[in-house]
PDB file of N, CA and C in Angstrom:
ATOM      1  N   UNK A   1      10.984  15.892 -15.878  1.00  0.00           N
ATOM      2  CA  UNK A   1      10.094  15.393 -14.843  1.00  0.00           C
ATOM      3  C   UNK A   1      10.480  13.958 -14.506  1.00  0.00           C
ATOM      4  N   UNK A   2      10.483  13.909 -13.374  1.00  0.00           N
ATOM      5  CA  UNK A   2      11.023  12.388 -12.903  1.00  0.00           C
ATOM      6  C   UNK A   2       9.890  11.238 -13.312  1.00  0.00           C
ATOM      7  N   UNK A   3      10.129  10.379 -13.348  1.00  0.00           N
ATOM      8  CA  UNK A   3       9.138   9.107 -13.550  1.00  0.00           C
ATOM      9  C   UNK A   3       8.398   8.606 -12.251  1.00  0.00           C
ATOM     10  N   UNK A   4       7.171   8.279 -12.208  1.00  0.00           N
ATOM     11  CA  UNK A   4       6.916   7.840 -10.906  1.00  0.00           C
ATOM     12  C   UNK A   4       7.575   6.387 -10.814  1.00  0.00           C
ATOM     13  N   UNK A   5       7.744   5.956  -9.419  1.00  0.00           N
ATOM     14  CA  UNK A   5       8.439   4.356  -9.075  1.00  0.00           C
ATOM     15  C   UNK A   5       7.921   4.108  -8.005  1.00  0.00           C
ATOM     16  N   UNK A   6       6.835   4.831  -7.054  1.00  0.00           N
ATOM     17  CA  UNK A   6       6.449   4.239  -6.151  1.00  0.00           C
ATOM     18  C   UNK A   6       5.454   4.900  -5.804  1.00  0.00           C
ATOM     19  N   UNK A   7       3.769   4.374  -5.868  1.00  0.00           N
ATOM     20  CA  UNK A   7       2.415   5.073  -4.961  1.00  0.00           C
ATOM     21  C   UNK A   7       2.459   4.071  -3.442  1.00  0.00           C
ATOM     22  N   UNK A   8       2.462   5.365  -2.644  1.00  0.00           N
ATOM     23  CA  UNK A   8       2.049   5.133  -0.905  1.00  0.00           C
ATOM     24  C   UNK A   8       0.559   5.351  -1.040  1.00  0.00           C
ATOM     25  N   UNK A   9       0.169   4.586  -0.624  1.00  0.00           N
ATOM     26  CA  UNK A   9      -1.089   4.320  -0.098  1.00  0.00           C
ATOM     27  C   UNK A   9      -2.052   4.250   1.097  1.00  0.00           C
ATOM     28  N   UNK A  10      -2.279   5.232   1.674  1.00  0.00           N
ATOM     29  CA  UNK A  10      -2.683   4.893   3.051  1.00  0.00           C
ATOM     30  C   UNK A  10      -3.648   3.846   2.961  1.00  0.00           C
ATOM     31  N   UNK A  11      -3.565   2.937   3.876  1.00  0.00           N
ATOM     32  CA  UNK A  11      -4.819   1.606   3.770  1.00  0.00           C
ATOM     33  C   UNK A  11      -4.921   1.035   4.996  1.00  0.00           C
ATOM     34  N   UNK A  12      -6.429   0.967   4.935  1.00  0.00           N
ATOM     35  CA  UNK A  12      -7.147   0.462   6.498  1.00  0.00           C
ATOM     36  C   UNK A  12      -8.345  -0.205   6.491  1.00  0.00           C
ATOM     37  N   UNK A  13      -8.139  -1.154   4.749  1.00  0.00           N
ATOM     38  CA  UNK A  13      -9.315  -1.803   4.594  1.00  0.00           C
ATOM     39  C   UNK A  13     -10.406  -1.165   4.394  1.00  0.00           C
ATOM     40  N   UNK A  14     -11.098  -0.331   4.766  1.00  0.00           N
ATOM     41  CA  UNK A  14     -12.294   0.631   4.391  1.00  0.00           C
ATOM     42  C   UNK A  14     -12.380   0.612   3.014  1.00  0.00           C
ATOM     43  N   UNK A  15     -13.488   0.951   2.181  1.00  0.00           N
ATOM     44  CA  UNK A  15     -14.247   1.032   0.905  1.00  0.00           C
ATOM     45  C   UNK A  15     -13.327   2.139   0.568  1.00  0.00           C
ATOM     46  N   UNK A  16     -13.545   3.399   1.129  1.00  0.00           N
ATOM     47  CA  UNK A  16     -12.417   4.174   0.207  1.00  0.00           C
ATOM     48  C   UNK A  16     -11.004   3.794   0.065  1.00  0.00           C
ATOM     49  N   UNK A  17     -10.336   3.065   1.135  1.00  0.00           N
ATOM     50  CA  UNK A  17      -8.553   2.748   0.495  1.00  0.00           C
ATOM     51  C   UNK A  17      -9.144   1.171  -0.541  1.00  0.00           C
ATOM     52  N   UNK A  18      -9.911   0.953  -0.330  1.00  0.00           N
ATOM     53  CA  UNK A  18      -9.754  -0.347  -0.896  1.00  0.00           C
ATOM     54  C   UNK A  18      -9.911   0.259  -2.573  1.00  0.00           C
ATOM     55  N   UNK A  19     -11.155   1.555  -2.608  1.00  0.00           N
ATOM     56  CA  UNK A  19     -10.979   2.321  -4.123  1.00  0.00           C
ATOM     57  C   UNK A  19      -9.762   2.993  -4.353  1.00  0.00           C
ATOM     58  N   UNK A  20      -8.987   3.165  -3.366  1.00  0.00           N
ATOM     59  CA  UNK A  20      -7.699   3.654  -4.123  1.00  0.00           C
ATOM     60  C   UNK A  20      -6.730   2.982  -4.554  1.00  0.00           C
ATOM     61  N   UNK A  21      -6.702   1.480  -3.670  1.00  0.00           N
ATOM     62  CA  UNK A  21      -6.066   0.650  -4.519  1.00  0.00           C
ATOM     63  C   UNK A  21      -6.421   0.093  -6.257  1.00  0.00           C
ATOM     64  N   UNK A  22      -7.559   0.154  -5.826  1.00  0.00           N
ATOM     65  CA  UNK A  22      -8.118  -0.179  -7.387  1.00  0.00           C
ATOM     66  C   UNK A  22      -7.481   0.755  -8.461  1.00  0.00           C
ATOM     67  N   UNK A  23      -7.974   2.097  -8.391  1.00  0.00           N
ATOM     68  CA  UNK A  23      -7.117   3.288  -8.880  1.00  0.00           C
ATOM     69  C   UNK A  23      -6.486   3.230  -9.469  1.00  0.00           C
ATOM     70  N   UNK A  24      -5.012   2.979  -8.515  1.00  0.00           N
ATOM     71  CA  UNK A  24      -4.029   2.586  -8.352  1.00  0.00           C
ATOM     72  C   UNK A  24      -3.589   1.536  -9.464  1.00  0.00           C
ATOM     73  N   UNK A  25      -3.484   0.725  -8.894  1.00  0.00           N
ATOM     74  CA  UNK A  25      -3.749  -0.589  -9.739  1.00  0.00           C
ATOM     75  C   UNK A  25      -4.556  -0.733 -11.099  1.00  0.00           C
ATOM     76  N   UNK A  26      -5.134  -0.143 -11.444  1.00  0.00           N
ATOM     77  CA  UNK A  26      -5.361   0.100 -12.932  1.00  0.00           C
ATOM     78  C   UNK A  26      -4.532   1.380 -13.654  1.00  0.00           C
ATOM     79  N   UNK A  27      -3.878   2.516 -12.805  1.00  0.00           N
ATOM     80  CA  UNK A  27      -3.249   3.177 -13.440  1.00  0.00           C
ATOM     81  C   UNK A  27      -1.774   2.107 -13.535  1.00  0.00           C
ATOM     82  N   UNK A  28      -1.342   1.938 -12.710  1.00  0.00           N
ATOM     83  CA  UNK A  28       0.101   0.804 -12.931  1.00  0.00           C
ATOM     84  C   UNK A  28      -0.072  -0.095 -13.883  1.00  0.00           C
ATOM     85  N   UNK A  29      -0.951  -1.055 -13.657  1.00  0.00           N
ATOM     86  CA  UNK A  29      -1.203  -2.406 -14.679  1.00  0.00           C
ATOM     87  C   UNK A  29       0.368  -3.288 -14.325  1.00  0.00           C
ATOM     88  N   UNK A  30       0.189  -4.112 -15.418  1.00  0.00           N
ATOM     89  CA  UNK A  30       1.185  -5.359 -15.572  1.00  0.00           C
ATOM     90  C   UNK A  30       2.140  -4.846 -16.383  1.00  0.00           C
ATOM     91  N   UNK A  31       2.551  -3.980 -17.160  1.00  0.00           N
ATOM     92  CA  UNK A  31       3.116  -3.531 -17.710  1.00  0.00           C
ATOM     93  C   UNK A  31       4.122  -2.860 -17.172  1.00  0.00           C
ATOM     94  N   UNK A  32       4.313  -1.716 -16.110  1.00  0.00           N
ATOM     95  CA  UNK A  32       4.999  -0.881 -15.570  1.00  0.00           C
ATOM     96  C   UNK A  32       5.153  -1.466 -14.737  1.00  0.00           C
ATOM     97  N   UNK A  33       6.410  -0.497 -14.294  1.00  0.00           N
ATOM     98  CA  UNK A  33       7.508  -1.172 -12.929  1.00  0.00           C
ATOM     99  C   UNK A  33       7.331  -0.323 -11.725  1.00  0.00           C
ATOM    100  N   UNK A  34       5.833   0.346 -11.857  1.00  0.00           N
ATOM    101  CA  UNK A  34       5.971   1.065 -10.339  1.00  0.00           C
ATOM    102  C   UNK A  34       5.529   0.438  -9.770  1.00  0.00           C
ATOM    103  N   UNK A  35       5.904   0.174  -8.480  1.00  0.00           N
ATOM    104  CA  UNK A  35       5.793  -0.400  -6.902  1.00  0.00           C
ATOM    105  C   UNK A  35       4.855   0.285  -6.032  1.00  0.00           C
ATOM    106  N   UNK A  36       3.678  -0.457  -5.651  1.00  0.00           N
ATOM    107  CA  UNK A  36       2.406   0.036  -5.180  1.00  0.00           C
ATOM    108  C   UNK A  36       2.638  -0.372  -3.415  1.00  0.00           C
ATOM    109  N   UNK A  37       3.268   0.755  -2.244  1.00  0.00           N
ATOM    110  CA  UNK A  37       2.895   0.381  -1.299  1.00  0.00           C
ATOM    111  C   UNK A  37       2.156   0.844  -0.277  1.00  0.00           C
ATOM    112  N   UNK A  38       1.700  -0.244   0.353  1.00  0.00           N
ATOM    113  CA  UNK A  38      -0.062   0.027   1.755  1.00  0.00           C
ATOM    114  C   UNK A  38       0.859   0.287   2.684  1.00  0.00           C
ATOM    115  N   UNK A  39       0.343   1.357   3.074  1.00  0.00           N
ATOM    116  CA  UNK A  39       0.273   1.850   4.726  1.00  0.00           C
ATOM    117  C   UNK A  39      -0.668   1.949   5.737  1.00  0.00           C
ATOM    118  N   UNK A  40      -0.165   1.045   6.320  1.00  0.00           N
ATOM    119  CA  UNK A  40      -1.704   0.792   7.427  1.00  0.00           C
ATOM    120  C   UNK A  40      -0.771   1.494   8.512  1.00  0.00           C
ATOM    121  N   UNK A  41      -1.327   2.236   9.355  1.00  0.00           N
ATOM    122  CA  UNK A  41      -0.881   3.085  10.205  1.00  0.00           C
ATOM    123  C   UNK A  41      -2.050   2.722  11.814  1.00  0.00           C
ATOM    124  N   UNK A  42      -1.761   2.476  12.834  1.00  0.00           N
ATOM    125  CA  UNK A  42      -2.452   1.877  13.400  1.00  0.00           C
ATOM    126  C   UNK A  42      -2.447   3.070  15.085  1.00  0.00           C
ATOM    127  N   UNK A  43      -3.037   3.458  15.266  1.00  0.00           N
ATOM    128  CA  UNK A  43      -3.318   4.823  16.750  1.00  0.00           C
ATOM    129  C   UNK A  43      -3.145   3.254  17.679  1.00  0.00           C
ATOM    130  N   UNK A  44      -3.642   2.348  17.736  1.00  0.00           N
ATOM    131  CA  UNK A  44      -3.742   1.227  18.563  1.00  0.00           C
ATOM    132  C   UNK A  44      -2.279  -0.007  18.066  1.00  0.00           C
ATOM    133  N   UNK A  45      -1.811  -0.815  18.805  1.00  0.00           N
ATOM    134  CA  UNK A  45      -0.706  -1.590  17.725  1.00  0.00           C
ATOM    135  C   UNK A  45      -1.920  -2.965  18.190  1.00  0.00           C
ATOM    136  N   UNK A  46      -2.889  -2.968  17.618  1.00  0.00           N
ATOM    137  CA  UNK A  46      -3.344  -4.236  17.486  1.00  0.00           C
ATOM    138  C   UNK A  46      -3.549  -5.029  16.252  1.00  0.00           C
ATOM    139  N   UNK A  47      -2.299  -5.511  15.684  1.00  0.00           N
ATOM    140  CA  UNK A  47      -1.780  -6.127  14.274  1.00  0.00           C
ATOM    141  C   UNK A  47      -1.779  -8.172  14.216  1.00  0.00           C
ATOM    142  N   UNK A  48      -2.483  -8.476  15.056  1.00  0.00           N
ATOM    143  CA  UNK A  48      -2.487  -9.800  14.788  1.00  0.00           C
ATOM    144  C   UNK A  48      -2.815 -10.317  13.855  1.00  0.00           C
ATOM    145  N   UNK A  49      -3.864  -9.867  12.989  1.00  0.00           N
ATOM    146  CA  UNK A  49      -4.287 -10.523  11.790  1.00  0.00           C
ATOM    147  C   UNK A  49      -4.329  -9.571  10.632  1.00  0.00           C
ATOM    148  N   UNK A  50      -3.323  -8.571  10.954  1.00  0.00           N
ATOM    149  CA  UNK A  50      -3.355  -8.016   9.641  1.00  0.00           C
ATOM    150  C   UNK A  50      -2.044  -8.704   7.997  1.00  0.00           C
ATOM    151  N   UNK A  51      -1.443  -9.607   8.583  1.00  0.00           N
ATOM    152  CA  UNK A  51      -0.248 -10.194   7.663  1.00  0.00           C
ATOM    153  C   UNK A  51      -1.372 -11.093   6.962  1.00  0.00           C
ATOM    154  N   UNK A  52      -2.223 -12.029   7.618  1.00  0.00           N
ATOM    155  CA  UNK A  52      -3.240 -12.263   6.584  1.00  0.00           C
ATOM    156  C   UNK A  52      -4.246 -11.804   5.556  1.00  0.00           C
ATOM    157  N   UNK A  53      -4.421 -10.582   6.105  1.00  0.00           N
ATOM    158  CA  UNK A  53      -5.489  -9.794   5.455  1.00  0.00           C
ATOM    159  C   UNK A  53      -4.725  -9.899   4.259  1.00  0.00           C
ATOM    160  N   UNK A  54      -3.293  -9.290   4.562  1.00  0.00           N
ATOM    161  CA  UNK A  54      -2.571  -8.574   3.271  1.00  0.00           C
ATOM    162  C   UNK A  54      -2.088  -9.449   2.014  1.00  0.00           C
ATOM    163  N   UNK A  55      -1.790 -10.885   3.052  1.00  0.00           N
ATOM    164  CA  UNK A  55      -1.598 -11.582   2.149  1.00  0.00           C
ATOM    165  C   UNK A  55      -2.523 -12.149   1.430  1.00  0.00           C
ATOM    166  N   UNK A  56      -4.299 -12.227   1.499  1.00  0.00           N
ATOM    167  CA  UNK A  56      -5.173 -11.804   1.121  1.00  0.00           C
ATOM    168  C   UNK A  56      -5.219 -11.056  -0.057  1.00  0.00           C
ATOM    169  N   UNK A  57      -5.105  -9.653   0.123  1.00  0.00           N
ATOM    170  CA  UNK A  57      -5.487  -9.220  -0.826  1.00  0.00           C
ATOM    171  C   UNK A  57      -4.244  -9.072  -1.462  1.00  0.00           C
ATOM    172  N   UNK A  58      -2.811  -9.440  -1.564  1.00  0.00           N
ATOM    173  CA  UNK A  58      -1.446  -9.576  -2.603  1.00  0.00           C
ATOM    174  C   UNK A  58      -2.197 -10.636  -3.831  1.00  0.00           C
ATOM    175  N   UNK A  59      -2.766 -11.617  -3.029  1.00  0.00           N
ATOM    176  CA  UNK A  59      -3.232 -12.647  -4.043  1.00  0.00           C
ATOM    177  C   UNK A  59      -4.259 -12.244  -4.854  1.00  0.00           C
ATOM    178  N   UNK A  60      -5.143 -11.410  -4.128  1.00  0.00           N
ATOM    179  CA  UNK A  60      -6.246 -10.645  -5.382  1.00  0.00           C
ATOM    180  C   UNK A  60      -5.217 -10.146  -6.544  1.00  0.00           C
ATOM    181  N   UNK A  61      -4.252  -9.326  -6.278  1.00  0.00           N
ATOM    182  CA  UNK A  61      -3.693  -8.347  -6.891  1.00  0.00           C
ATOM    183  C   UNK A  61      -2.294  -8.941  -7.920  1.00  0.00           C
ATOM    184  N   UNK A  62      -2.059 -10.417  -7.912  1.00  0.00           N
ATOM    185  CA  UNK A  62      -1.131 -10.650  -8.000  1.00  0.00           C
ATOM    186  C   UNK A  62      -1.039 -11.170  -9.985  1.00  0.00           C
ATOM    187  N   UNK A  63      -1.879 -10.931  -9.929  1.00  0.00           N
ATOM    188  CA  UNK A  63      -2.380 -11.261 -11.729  1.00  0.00           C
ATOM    189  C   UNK A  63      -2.928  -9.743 -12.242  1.00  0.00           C
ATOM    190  N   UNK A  64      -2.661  -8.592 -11.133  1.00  0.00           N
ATOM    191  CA  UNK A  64      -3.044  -7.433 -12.375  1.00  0.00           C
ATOM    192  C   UNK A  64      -1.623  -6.694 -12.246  1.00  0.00           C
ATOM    193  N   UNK A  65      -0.711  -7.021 -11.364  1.00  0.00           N
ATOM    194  CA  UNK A  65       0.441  -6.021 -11.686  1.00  0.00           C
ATOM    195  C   UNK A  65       1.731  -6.559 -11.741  1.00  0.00           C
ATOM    196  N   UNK A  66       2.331  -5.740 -11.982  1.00  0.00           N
ATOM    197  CA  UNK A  66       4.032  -6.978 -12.493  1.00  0.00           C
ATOM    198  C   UNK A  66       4.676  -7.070 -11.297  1.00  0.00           C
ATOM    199  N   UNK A  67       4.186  -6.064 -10.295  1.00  0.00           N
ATOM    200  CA  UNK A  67       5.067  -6.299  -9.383  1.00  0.00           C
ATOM    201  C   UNK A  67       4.525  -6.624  -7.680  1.00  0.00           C
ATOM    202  N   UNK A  68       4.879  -7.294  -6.753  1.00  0.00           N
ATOM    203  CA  UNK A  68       3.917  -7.706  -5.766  1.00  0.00           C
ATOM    204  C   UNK A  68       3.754  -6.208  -4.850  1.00  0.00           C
ATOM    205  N   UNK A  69       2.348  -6.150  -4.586  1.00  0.00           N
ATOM    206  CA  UNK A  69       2.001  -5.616  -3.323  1.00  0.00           C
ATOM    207  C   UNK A  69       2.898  -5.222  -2.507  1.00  0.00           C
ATOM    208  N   UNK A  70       3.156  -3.904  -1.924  1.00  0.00           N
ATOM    209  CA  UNK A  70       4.399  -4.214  -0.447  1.00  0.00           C
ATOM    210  C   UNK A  70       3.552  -3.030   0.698  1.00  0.00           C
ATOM    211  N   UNK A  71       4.091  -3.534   1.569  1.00  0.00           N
ATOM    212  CA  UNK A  71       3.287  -2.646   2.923  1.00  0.00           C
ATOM    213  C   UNK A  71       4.182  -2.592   3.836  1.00  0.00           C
ATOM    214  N   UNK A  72       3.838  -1.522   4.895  1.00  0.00           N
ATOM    215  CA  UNK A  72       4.251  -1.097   5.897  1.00  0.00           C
ATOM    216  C   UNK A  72       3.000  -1.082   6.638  1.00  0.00           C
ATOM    217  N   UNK A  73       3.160  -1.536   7.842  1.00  0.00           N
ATOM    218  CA  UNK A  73       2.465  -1.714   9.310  1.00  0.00           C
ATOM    219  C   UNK A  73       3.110  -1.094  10.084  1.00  0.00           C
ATOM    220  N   UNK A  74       2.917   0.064  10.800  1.00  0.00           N
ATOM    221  CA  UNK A  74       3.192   0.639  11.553  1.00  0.00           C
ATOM    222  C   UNK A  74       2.060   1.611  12.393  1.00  0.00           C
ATOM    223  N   UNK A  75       3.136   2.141  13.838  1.00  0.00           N
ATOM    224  CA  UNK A  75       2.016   2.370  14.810  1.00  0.00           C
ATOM    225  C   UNK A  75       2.113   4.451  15.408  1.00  0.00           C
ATOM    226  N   UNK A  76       0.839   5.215  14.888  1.00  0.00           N
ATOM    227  CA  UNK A  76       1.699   6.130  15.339  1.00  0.00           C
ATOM    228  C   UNK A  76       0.620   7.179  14.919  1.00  0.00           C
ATOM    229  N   UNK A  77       0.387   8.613  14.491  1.00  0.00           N
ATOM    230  CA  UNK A  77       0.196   9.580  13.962  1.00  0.00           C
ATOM    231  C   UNK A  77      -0.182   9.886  12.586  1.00  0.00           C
ATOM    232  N   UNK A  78      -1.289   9.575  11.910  1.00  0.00           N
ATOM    233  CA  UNK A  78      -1.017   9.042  10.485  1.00  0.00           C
ATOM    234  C   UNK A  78      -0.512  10.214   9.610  1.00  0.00           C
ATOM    235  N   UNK A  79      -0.238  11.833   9.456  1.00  0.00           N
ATOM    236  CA  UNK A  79       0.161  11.966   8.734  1.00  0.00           C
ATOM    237  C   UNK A  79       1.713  12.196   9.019  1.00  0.00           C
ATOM    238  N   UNK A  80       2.144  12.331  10.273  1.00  0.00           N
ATOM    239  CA  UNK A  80       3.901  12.040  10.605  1.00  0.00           C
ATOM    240  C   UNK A  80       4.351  10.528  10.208  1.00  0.00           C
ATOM    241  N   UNK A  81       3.449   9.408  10.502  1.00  0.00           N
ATOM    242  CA  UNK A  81       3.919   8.447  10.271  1.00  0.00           C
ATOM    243  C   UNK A  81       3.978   8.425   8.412  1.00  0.00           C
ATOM    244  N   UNK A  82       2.984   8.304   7.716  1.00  0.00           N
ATOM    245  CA  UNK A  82       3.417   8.358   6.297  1.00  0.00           C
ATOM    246  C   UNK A  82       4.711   8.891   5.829  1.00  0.00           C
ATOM    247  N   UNK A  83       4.737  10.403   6.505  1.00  0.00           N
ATOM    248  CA  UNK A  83       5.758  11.227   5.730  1.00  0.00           C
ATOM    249  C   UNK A  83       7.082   9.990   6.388  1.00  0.00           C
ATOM    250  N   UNK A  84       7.257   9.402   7.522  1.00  0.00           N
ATOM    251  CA  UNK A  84       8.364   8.968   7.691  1.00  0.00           C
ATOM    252  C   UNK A  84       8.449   7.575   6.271  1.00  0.00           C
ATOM    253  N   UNK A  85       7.252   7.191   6.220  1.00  0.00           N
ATOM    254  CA  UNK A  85       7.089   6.145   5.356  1.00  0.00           C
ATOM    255  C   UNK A  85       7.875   6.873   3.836  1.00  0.00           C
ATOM    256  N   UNK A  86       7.267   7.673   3.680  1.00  0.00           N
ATOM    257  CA  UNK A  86       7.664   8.282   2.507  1.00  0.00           C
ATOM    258  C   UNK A  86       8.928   8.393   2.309  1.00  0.00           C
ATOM    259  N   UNK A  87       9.262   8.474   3.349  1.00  0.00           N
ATOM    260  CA  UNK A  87      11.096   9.015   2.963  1.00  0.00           C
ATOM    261  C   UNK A  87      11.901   7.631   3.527  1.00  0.00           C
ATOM    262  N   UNK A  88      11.287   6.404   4.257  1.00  0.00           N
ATOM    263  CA  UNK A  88      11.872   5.091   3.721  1.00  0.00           C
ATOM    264  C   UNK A  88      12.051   4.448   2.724  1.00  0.00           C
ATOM    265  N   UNK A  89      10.801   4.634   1.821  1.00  0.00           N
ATOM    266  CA  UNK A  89      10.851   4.069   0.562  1.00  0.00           C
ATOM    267  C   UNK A  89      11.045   4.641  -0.470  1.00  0.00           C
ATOM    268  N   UNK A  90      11.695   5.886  -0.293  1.00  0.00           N
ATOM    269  CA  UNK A  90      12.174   6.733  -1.559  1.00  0.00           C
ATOM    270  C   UNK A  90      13.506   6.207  -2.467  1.00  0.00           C
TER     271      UNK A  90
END
């Protein structure tokens, strides 16, 4: 069985992605080397203030895991767009 090395995350700020980061982030910890990344997927491309948000919450996150936060912003279809996500960061 392969090792995991990377959770996609769909995220749009809402209470539920924000619980899956948590999840997330307590199954990884500081210890392991998997790479946790947000996908904000946007039907609209209105992204002006989302590089703050994120960098926002990297800094919440940046004392529980070994490795930083990474995201994709992109504009499109959310479950075609993931799967393309998916197979960028494989």
């Amino acid at each position: 069985m392969d090792k995991i090395r990377t959770i996609l995350i769909p995220f749009d700020f809402t209470k539920a992605s924000k619980k899956a980061l948590e999840y997330a982030a307590g199954f990884v910890g500081r210890l392991d080397d998997i790479k946790i990344v947000l996908a904000y997927v946007s039907g609209n491309c209105n992204l002006e203030l989302l590089p703050e948000n994120f960098e926002r919450l990297e800094k919440e996150y940046e004392g529980i895991l070994k490795n930083k936060l990474e995201w994709e912003i992109q504009d499109g279809k959310l479950i075609e767009t993931l799967i393309k996500i998916r197979k960028k960061i494989r």
